[in-house]
N, C-alpha and C. Protein backbone atom coordinates (compact mmCIF):
# COMPACT_ATOMS: atom_id res chain seq x y z
N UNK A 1 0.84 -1.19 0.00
CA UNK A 1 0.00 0.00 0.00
C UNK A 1 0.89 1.25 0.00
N UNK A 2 0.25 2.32 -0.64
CA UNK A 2 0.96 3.54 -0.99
C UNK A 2 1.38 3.96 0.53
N UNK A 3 2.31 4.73 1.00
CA UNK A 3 2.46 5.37 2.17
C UNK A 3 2.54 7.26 1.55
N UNK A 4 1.06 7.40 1.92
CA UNK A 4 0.84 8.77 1.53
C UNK A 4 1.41 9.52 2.62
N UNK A 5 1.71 9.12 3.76
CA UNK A 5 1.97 10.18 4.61
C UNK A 5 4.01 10.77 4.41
N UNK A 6 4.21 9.36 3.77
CA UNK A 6 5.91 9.87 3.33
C UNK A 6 5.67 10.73 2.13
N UNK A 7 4.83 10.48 1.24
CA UNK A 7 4.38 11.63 -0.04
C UNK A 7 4.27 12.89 0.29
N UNK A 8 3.42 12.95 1.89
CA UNK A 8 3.28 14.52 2.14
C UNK A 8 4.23 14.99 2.25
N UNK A 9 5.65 14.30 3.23
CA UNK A 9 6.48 14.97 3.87
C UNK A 9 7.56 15.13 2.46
N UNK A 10 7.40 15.21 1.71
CA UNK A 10 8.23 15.56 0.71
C UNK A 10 7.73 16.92 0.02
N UNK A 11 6.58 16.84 0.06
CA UNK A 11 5.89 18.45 -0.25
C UNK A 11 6.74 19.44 0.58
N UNK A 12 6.86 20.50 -0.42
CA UNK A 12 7.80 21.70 0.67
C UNK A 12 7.18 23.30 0.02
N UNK A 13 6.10 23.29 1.28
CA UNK A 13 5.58 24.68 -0.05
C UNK A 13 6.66 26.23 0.14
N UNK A 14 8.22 25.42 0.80
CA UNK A 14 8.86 26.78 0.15
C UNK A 14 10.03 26.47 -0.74
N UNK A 15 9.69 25.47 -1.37
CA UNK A 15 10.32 25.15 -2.92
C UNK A 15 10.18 26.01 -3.56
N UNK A 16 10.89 26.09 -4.67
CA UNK A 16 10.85 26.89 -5.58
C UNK A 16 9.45 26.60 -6.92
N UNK A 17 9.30 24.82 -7.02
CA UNK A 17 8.98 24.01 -7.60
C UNK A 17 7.60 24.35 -6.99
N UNK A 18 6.39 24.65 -7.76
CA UNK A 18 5.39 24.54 -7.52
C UNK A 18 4.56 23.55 -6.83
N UNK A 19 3.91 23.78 -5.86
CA UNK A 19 3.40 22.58 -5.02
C UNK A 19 2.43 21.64 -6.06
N UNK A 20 1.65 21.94 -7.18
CA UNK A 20 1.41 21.06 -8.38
C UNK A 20 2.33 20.20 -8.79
N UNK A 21 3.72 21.20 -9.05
CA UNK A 21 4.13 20.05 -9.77
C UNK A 21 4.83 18.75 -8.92
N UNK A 22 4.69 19.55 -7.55
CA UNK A 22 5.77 18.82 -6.61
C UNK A 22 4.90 17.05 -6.66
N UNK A 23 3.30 17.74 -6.18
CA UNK A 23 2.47 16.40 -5.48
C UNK A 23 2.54 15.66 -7.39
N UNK A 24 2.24 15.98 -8.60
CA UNK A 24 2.81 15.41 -9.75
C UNK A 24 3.55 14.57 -9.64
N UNK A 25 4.95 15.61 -9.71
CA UNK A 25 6.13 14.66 -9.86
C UNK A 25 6.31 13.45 -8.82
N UNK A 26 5.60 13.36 -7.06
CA UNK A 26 5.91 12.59 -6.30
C UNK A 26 4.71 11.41 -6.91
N UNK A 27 3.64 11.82 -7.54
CA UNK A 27 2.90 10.34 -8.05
C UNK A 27 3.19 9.58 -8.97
N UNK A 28 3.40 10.56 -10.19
CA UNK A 28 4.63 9.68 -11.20
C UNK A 28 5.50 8.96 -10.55
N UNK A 29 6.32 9.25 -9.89
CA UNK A 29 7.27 8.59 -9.03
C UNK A 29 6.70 7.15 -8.77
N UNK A 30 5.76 7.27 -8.04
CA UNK A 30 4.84 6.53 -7.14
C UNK A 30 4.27 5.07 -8.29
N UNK A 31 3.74 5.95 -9.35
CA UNK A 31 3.14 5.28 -10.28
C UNK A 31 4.66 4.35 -11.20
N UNK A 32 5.59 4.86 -11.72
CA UNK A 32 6.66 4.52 -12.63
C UNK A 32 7.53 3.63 -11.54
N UNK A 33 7.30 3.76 -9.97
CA UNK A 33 8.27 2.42 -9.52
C UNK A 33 7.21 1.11 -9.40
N UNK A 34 5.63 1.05 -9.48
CA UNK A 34 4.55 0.49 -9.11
C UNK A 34 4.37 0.48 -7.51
N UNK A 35 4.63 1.80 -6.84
CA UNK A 35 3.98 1.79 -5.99
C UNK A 35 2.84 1.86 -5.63
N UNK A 36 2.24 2.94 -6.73
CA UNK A 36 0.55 2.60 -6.92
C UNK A 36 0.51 2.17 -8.63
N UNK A 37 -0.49 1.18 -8.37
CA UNK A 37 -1.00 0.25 -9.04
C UNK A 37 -2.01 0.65 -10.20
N UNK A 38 -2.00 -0.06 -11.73
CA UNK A 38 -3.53 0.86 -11.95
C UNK A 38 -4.64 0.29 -11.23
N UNK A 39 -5.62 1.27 -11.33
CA UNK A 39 -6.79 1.50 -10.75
C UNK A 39 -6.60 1.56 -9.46
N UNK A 40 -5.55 1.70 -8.76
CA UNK A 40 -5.69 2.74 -7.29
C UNK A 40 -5.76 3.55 -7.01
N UNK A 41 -6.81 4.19 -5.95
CA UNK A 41 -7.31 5.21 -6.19
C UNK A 41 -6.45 6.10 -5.07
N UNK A 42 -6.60 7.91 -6.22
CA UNK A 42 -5.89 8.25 -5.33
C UNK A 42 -6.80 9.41 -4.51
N UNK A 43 -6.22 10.10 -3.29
CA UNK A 43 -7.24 10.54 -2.39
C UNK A 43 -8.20 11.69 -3.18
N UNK A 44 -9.37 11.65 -2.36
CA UNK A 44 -9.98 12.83 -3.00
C UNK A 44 -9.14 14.65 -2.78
N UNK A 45 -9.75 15.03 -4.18
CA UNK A 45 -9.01 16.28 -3.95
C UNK A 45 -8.86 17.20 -2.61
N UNK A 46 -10.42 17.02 -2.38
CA UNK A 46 -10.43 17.91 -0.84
C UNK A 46 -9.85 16.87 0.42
N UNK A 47 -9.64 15.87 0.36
CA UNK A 47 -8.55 14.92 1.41
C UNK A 47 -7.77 15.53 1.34
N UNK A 48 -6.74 15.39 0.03
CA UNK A 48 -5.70 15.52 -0.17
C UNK A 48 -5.09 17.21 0.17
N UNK A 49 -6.02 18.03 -0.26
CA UNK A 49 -5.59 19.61 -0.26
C UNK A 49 -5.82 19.57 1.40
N UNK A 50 -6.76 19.12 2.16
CA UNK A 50 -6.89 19.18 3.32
C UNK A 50 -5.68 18.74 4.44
N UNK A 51 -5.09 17.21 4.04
CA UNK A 51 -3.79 16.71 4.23
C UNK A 51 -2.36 18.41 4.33
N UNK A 52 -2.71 18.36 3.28
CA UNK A 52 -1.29 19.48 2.94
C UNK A 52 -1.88 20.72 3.13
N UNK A 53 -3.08 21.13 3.60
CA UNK A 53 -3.44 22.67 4.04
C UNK A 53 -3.38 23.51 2.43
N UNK A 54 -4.00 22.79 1.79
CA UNK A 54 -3.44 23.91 0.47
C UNK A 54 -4.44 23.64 -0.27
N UNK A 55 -4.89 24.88 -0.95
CA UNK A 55 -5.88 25.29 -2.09
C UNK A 55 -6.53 24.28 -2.65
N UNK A 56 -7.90 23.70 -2.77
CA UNK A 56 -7.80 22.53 -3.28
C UNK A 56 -7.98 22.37 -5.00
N UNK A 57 -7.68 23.68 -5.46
CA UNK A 57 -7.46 24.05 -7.05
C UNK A 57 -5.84 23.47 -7.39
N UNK A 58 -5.01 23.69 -6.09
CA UNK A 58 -4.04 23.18 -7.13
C UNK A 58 -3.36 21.49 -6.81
N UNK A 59 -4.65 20.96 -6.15
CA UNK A 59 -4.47 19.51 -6.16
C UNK A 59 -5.34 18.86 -7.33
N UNK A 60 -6.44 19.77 -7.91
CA UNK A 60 -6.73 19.49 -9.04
C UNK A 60 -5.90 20.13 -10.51
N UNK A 61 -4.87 20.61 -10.26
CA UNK A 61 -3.89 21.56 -11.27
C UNK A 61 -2.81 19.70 -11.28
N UNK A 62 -2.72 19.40 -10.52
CA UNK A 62 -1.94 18.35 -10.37
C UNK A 62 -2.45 17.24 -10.72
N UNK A 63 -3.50 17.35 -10.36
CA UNK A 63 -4.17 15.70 -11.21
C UNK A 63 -4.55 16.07 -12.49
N UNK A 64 -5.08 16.72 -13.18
CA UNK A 64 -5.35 17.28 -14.62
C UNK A 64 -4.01 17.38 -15.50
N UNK A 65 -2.87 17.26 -14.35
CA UNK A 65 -1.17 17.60 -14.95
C UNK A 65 -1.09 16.04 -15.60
N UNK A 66 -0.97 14.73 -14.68
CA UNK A 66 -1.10 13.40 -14.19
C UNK A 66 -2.07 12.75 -15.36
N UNK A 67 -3.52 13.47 -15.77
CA UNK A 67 -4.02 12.80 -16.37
C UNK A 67 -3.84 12.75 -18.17
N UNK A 68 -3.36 14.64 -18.18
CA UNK A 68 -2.45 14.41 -19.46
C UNK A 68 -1.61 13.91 -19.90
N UNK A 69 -0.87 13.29 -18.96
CA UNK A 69 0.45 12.40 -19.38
C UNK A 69 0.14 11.35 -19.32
N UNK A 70 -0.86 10.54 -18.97
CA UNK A 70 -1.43 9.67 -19.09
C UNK A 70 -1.53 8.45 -17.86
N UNK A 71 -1.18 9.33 -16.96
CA UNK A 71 -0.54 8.45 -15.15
C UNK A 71 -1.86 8.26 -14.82
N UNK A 72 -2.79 9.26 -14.57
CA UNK A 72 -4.31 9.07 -13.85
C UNK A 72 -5.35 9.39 -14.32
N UNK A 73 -6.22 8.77 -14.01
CA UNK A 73 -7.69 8.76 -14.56
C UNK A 73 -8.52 9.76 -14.08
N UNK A 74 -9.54 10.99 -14.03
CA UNK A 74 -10.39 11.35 -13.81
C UNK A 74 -11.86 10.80 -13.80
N UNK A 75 -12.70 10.45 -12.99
CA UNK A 75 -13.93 9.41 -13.22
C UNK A 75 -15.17 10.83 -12.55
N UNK A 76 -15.84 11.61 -13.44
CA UNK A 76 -16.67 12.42 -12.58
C UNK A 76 -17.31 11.62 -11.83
N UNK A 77 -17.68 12.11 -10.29
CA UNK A 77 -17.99 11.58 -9.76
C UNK A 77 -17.84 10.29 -8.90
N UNK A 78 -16.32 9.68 -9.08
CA UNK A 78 -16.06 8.25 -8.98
C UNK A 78 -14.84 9.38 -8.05
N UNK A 79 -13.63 9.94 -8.48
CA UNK A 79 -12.84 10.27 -8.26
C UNK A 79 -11.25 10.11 -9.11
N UNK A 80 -10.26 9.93 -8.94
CA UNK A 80 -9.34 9.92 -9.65
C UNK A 80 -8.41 9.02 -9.47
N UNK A 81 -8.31 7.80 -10.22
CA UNK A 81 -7.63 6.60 -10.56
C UNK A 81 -6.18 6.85 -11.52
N UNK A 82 -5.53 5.58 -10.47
CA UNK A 82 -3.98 5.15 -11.28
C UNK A 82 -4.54 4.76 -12.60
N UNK A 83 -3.50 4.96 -13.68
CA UNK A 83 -4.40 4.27 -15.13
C UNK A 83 -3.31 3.27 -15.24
N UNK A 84 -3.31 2.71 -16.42
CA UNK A 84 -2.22 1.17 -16.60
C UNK A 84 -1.11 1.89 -17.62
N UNK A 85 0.43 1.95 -16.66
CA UNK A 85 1.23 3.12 -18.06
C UNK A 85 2.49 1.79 -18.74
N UNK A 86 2.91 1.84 -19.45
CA UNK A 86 3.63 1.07 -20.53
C UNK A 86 4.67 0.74 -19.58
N UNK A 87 5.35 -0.07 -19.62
CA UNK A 87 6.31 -0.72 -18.50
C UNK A 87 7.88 0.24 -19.12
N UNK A 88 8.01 0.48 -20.61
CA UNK A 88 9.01 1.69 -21.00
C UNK A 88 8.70 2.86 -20.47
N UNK A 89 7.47 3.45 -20.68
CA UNK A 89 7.03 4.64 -19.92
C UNK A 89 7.46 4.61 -18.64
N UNK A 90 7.28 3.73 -17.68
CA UNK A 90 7.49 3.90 -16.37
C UNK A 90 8.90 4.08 -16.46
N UNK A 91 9.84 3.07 -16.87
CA UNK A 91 11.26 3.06 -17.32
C UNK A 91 11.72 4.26 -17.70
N UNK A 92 11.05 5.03 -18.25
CA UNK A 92 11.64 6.55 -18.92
C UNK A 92 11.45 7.56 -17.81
N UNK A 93 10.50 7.64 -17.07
CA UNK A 93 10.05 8.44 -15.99
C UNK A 93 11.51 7.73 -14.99
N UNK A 94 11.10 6.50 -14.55
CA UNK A 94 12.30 5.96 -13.62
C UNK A 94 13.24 6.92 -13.78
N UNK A 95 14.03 6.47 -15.35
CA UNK A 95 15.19 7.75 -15.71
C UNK A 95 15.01 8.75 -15.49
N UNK A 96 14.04 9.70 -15.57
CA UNK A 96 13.83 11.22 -15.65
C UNK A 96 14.06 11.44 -14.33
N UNK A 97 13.30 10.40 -13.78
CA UNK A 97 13.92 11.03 -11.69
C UNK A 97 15.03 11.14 -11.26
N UNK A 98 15.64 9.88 -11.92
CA UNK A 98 16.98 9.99 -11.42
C UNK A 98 17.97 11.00 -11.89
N UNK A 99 18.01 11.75 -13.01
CA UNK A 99 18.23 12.87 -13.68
C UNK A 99 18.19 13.71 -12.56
N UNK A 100 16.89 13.97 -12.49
CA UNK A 100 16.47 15.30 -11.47
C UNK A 100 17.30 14.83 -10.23
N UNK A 101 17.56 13.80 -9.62
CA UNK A 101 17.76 13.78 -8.41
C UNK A 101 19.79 14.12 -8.38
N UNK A 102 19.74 13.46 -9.39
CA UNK A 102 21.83 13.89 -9.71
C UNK A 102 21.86 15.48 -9.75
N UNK A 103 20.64 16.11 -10.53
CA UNK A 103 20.51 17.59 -10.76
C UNK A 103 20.58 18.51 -9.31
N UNK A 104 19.86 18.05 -8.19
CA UNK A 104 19.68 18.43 -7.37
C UNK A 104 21.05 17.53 -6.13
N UNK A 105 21.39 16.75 -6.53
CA UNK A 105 22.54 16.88 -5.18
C UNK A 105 23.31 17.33 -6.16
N UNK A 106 23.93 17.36 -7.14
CA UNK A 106 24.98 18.42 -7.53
C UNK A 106 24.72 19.80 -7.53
N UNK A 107 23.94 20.16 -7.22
CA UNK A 107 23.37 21.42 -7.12
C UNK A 107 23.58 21.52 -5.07
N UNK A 108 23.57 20.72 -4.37
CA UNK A 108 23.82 20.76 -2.90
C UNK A 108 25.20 20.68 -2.92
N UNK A 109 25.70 19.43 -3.42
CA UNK A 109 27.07 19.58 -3.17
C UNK A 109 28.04 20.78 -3.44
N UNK A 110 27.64 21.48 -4.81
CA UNK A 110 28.17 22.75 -4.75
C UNK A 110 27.98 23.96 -4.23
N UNK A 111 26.95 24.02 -3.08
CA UNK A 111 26.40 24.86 -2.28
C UNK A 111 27.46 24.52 -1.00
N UNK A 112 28.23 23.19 -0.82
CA UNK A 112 28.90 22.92 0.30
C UNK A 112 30.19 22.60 -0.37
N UNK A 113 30.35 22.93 -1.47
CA UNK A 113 31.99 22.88 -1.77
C UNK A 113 32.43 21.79 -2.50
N UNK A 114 31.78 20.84 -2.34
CA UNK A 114 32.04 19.41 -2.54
C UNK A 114 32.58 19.64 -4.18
N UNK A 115 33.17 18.31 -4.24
CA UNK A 115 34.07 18.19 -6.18
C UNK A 115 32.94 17.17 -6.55
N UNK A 116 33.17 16.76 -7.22
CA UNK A 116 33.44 15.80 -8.29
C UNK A 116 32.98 14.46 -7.81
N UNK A 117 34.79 14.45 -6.76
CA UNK A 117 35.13 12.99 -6.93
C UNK A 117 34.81 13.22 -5.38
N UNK A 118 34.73 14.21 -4.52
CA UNK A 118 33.88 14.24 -3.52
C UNK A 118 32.79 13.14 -3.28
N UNK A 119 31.90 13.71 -4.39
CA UNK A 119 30.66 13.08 -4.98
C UNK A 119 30.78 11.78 -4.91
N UNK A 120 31.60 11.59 -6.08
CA UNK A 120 31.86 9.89 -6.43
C UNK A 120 32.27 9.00 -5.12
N UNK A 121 33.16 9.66 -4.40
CA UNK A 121 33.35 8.65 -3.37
C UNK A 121 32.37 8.54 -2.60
N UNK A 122 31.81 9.47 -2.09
CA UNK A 122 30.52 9.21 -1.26
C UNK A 122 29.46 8.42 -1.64
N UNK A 123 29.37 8.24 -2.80
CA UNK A 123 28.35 7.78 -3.87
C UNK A 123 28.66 6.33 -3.69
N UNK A 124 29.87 5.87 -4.09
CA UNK A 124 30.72 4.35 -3.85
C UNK A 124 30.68 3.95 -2.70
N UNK A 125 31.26 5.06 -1.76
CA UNK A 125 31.27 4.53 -0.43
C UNK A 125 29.68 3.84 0.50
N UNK A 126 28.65 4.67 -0.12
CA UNK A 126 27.19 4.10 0.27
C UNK A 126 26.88 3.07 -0.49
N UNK A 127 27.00 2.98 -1.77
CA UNK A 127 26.85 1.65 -2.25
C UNK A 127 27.52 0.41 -1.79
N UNK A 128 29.03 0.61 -1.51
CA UNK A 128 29.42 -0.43 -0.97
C UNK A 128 28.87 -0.73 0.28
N UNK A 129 28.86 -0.31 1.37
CA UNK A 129 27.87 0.21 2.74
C UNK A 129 26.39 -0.89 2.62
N UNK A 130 26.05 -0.71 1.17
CA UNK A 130 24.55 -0.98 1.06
C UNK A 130 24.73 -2.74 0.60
N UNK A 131 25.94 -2.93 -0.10
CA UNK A 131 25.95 -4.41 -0.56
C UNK A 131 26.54 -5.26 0.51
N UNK A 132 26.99 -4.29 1.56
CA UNK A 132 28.04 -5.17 2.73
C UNK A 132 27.29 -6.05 3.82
């Protein structure tokens, strides 16, 4: 089962990143590793805006984002469903995160000085850490 409450705590409404695209990008996520499933449903808008204290226009700015790309379903009246996405699709998203996520610690590390090979060793050193 999804753990929505680790979803919230990743919301940061003093990102730079729009809180749309944030709760977006964290369901893609969600959806492209199969954490949610198709046809799981995801909370209602006013849950969800209620959860995170926020507008409940731009939890529907976020699912209308989701349903153009083809991640979730809109059902009037039913609410808003995982849809079934291509196992490459998910694969390409997979990639796209991980992109963003190299984007953003190299973007920390050079806020703290760090090199390169800074990076790399730390990077090695947790992997090895993780296979030990």
């Amino acid at each position: 089962m999804f753990d929505w409450t680790a979803m919230l705590a990743q919301v940061d409404p003093r990102s730079a990143t729009p809180l749309y695209a944030q709760i977006a990008a964290r369901l893609r996520v969600a959806v492209a590793s199969a954490e949610l499933r198709p046809g799981d449903p995801l909370p209602s808008v006013r849950q969800l805006a209620t959860r995170l204290r926020i507008n409940p226009a731009t939890v529907v700015q976020a699912y209308r984002e989701l349903e153009t790309e083809g991640f979730a379903e809109m059902r009037q009246g039913a609410g808003t469903f995982v849809r079934e996405v291509a196992s490459d699709r998910r694969s390409r998203e997979r990639a796209r995160q991980a992109r963003r996520l190299v984007r953003e610690l190299i973007a920390e590390a050079g806020k703290l000085g760090l090199s390169t090979n800074d990076l790399l060793e730390a990077i090695q050193d947790e992997l090895g850490a993780k296979t030990a």
